[in-house]
Protein backbone atom coordinates (compact mmCIF):
# COMPACT_ATOMS: atom_id res chain seq x y z
CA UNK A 1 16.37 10.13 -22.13
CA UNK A 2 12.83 11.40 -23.14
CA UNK A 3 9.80 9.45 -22.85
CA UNK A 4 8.89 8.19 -26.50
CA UNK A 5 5.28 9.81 -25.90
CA UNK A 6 5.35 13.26 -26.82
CA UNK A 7 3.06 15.53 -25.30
CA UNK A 8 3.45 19.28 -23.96
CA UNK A 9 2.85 18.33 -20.12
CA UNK A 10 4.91 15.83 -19.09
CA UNK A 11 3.43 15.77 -15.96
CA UNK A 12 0.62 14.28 -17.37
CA UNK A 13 2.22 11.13 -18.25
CA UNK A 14 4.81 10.99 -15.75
CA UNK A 15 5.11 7.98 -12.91
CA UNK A 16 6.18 8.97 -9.47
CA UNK A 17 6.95 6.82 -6.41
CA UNK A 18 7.68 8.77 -2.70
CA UNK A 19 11.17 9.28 -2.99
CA UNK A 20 10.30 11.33 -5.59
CA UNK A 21 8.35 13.47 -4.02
CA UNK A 22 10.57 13.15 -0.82
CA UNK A 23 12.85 14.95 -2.96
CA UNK A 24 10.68 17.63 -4.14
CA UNK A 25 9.07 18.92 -1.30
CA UNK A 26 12.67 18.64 0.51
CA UNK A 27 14.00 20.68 -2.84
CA UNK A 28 11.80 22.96 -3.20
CA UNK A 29 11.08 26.57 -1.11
CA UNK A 30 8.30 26.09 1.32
CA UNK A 31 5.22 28.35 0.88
CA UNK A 32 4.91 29.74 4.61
CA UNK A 33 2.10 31.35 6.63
CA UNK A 34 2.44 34.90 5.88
CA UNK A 35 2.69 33.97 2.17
CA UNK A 36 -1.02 32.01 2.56
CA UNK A 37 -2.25 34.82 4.69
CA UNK A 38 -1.89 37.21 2.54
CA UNK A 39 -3.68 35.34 -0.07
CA UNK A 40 -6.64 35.21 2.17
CA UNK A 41 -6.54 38.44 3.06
CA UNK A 42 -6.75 39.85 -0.43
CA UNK A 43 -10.08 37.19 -0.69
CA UNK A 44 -11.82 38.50 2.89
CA UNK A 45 -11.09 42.03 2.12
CA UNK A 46 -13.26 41.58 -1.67
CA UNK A 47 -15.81 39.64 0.41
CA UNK A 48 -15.17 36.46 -0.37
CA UNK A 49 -16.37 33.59 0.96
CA UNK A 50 -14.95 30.51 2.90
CA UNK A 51 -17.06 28.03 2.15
CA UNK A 52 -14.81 25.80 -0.56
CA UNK A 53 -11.40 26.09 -2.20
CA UNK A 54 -9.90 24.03 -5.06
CA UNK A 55 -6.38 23.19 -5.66
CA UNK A 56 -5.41 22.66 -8.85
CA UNK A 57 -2.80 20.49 -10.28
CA UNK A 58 -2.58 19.68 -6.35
CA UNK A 59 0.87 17.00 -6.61
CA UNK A 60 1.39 15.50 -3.22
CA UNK A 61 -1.21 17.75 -1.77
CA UNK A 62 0.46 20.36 0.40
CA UNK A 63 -1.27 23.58 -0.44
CA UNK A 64 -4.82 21.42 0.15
CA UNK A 65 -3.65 20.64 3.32
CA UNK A 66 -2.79 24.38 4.08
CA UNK A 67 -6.37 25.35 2.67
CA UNK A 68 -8.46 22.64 4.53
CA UNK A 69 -7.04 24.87 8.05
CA UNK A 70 -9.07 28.14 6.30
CA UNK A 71 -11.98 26.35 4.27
CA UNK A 72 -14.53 24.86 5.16
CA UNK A 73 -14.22 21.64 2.38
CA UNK A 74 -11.16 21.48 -0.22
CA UNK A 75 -11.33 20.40 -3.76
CA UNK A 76 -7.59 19.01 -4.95
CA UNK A 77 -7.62 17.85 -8.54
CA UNK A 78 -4.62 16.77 -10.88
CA UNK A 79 -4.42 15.20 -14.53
CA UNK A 80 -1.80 11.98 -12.69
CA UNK A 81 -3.17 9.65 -11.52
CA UNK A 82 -0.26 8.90 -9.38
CA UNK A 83 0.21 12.80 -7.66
CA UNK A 84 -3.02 11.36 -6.30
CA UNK A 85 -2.72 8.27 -5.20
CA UNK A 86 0.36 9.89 -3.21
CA UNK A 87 -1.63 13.04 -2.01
CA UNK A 88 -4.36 10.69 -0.95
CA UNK A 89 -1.67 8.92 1.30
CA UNK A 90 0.16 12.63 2.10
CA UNK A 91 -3.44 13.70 3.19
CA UNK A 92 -4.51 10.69 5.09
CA UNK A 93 -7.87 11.85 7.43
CA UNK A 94 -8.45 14.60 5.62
CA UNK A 95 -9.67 12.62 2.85
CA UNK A 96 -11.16 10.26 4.73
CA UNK A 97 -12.81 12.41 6.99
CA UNK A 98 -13.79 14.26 3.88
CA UNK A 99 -12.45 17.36 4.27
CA UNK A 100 -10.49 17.25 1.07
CA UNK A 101 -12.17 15.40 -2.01
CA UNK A 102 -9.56 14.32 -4.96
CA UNK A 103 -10.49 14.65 -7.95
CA UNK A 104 -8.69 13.28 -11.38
CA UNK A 105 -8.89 16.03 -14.26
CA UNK A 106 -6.98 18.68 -16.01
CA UNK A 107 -6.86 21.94 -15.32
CA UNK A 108 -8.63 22.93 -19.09
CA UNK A 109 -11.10 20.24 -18.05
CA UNK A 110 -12.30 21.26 -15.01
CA UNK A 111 -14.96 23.36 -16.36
CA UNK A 112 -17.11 20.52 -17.62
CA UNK A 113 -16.25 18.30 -13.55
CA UNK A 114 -17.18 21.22 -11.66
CA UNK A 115 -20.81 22.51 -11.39
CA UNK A 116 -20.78 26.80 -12.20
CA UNK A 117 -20.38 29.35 -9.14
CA UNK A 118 -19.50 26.77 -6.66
CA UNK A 119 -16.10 27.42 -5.47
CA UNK A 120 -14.58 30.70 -3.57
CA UNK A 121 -11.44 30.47 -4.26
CA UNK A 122 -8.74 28.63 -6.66
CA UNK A 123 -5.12 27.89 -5.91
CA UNK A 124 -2.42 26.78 -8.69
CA UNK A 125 0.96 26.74 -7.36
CA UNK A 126 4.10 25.65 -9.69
CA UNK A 127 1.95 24.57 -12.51
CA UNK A 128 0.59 27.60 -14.93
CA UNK A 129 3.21 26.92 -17.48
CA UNK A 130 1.70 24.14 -17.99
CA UNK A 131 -1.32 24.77 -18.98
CA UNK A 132 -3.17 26.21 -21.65
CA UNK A 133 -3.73 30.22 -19.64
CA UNK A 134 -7.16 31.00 -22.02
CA UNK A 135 -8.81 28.12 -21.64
CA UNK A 136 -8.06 27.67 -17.70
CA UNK A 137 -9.03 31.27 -16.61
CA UNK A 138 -12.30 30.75 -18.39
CA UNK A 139 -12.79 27.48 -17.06
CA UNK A 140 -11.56 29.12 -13.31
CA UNK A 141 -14.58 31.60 -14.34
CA UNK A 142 -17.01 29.50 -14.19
CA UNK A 143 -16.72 27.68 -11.45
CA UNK A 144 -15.80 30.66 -8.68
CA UNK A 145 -18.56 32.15 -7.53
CA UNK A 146 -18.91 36.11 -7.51
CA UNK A 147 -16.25 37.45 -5.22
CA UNK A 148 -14.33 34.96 -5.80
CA UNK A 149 -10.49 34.51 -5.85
CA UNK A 150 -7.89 33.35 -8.28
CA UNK A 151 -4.53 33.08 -6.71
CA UNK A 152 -1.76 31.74 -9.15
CA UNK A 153 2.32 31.65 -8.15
CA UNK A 154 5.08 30.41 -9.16
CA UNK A 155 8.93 30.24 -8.10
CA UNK A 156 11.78 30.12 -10.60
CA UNK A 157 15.28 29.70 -11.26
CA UNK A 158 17.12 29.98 -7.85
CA UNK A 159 19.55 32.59 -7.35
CA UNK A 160 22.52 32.08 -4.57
CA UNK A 161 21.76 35.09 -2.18
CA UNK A 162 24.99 35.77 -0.17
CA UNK A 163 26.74 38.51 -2.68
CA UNK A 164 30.58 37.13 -1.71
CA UNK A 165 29.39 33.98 -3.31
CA UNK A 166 26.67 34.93 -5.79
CA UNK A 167 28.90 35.96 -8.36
CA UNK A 168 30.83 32.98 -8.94
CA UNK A 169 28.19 30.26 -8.10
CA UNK A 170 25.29 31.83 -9.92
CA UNK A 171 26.75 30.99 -13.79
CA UNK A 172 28.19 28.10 -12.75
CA UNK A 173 24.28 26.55 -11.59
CA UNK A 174 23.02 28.25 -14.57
CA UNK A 175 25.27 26.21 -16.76
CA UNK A 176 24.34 22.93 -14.86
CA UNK A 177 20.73 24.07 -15.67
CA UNK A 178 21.22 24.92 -19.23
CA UNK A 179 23.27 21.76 -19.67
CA UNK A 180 20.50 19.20 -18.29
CA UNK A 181 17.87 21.05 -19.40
CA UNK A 182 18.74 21.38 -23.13
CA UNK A 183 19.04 17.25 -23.58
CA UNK A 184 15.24 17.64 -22.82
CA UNK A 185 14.29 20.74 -24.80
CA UNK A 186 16.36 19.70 -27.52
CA UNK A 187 15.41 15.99 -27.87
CA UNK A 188 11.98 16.13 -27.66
CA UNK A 189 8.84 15.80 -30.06
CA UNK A 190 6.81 18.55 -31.61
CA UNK A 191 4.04 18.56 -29.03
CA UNK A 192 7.10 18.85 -25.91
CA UNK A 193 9.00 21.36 -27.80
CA UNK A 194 5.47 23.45 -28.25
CA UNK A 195 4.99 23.40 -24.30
CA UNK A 196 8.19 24.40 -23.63
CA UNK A 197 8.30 27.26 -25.47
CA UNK A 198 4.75 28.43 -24.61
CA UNK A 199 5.81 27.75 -20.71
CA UNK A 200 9.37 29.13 -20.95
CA UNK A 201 7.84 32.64 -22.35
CA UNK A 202 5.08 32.52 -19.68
CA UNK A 203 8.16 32.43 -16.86
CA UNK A 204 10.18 34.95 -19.09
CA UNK A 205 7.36 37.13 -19.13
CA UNK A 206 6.85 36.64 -14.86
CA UNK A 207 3.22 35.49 -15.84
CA UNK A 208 2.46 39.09 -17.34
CA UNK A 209 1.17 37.44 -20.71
CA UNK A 210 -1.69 35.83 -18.72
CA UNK A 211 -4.65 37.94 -19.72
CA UNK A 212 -7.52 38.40 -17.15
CA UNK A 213 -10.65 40.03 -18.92
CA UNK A 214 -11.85 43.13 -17.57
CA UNK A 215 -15.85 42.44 -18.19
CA UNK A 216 -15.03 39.07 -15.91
CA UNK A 217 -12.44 40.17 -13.57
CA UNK A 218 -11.81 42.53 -10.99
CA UNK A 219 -8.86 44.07 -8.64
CA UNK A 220 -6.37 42.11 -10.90
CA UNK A 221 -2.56 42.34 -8.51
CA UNK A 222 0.53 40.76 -9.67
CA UNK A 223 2.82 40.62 -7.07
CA UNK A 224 6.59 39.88 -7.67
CA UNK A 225 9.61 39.28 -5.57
CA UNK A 226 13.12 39.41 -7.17
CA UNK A 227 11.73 39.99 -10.50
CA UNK A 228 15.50 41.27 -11.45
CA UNK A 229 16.16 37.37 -11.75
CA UNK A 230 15.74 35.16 -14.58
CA UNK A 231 12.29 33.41 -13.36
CA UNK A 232 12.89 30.31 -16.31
CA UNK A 233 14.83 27.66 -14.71
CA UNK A 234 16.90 27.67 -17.93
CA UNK A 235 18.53 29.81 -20.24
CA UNK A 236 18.97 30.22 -23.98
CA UNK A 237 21.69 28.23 -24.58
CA UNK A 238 19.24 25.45 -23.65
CA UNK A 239 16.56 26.04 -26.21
CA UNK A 240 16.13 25.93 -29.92
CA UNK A 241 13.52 28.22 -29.88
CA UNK A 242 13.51 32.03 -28.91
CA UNK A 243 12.62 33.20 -25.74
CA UNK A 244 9.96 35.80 -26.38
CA UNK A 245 8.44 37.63 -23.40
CA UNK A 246 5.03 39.68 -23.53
CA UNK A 247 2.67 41.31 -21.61
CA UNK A 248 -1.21 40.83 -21.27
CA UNK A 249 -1.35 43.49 -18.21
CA UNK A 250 -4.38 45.90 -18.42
CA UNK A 251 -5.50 49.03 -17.57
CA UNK A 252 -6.25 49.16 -13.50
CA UNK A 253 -4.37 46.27 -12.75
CA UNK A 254 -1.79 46.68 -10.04
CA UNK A 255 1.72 45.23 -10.39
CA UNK A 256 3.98 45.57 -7.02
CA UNK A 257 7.37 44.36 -7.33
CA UNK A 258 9.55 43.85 -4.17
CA UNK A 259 13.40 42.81 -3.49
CA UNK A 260 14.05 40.14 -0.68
CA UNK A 261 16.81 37.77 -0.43
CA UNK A 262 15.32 36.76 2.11
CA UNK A 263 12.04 35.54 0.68
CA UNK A 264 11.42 31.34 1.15
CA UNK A 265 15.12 31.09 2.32
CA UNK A 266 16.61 27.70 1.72
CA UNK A 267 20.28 26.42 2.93
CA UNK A 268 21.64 24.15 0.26
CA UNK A 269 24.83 21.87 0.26
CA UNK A 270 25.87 20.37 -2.95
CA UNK A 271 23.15 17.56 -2.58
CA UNK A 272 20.74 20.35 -2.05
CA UNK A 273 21.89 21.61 -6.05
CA UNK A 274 21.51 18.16 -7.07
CA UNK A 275 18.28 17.29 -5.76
CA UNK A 276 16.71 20.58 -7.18
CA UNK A 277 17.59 19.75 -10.57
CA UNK A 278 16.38 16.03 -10.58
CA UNK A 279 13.00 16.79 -8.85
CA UNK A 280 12.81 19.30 -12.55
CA UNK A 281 13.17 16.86 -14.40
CA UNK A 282 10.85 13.89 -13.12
CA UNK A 283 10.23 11.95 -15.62
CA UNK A 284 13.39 11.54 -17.54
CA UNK A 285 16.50 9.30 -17.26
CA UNK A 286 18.56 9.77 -13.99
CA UNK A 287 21.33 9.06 -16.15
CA UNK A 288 21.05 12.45 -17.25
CA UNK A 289 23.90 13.53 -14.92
CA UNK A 290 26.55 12.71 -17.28
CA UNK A 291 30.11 12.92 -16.78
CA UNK A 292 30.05 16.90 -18.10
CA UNK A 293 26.95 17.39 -15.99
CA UNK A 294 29.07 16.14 -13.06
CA UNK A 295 32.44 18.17 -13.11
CA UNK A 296 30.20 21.44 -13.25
CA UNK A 297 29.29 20.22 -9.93
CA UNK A 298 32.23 19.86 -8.63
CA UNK A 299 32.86 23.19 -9.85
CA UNK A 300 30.40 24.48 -8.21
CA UNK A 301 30.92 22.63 -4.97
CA UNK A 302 34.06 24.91 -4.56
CA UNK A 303 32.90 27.73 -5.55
CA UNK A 304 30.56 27.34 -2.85
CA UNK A 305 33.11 26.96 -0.54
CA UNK A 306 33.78 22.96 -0.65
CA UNK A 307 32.58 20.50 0.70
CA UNK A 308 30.14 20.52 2.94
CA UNK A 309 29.96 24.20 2.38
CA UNK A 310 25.92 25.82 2.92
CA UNK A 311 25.13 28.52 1.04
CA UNK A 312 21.50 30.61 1.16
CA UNK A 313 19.30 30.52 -1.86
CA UNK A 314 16.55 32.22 -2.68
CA UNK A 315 13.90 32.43 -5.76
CA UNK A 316 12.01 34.97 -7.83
CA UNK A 317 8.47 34.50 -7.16
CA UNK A 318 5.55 35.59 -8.57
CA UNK A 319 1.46 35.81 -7.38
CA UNK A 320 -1.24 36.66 -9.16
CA UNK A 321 -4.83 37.56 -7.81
CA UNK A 322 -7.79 37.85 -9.35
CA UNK A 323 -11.20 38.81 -8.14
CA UNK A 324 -14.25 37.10 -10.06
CA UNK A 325 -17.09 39.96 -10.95
């Protein structure tokens, strides 16, 4: 089921085609214009420039794309090879046309790639789990230029929104969660397990263990929506580790925390289920929908009202923004 290499991003050594990503970006909530907008009106209103963004860990591209309408030149980096060959195709004239330059590097390695106080601001959606949060702020230091703006989200576990149904689907996707989740968690090496845990406490914790230094940073926010939901995309029963949460908040820093089952709506049949859990887990066996793994979906297929039956889902969702002194 797991790849024999262990490492604690498996996106690093992961192989996509487009289906794949066909599936994710159909699976996943779409980031919408009010949700960029308010990004960049937290960067104009601490004077920030407009001059060049960077997406990091940038997958098939879509948040460059959104950023190349507001900047001036984009910057869209990721450690796969392969996210880029597919955002380069996803992009199509605006890489050609220069607009948005790919570049192939980690996150942690950006620093030494990217020339000091060049950038203005600094995107990295879906992916700070990942990644090593010390080592990238500093190297997301650097390379912003004074004023500028580090905007991090995130979207977790997602949580059936219509109340009449809510309380019978909601464990019943958890379980499906837990249950294809664990064979991963559970079977993998020392280096995967270590990832894990470090990324399932960072979502436990709704990013609040990510540390921004006060002699660097400025008008810290962390903005939340339906924080009363389990951000991880999996429980305990999946792990063999404890789930410890913490908190790197400091003094100053404002936290605003919102409820709205409304927020990045999706519809989702059964299919829709299915396909979010699969585009999670992209690099392992699709065999992983065992015969368990299938009767809880037909479980939850009724529960949802049968077939055919649409039901609303909606996330917890977190941003953080940072203003470079």
């Amino acid at each position: 089921m797991c790849s024999a290499e262990d490492n604690s991003n498996f996106f690093k050594r992961a192989n996509y085609d487009e289906d794949y990503w066909n599936n994710y970006l159909a699976a996943r909530p779409d980031y919408d214009q009010p949700f960029y907008q308010s990004i960049y009106d937290y960067h104009e209103s601490h004077l920030g420039l407009t001059k060049t963004a960077h997406d990091v860990a940038t997958g098939p591209g879509q948040v460059a794309a959104q950023l190349s309408t507001h900047f001036d030149k984009v910057i869209a980096s990721d450690v796969n090879d392969t996210h880029l060959a597919v955002a380069r195709q996803r992009l199509g004239s605006l890489v050609t046309l220069k607009k948005v330059d790919l570049r192939h590097c980690s996150a942690e390695g950006l620093e030494e790639t990217t020339p000091p106080n060049s950038v203005d601001l600094i995107t990295a959606a879906e992916c700070f789990p990942l990644l090593d949060a010390e080592k990238t702020t500093q190297a997301f230091a650097r390379m912003l230029r004074p004023n500028g703006t580090l905007a991090i989200w995130f979207y977790g576990r997602p949580v059936f929104a219509e109340s009449a149904y809510a309380r019978q689907c909601q464990p019943i996707l958890e379980s499906i969660l837990d249950t294809a989740f664990a064979k991963i968690i559970k079977g993998g090496g020392p280096q995967q397990k270590a990832g894990f845990k470090r990324g399932t406490d960072r979502m436990a914790s709704f990013f609040d263990d990510v540390e921004f230094k006060s002699d660097v940073w400025q008008h810290v926010e962390r903005r939340k929506w339906n924080a009363e939901y389990a951000m991880p995309f999996y429980g305990p029963d999946a792990c063999d580790f404890e789930i410890t949460p913490s908190s790197a908040i400091g003094d100053g820093e404002k936290v605003v925390e919102k409820k709205d089952l409304t927020f990045w709506e999706r519809q989702w049949d059964i299919t829709g289920v299915r396909r979010f859990v699969l585009a999670n887990l992209p690099t392992f066996d699709k065999n992983i929908e065992d015969e368990r793994l299938m009767t809880k979906y037909q479980e939850l297929e009724e529960a949802m009202g049968g077939e055919g039956a649409i039901r609303k889902i909606t996330w917890p969702v977190v941003l953080v923004l940072a203003s470079k002194k």
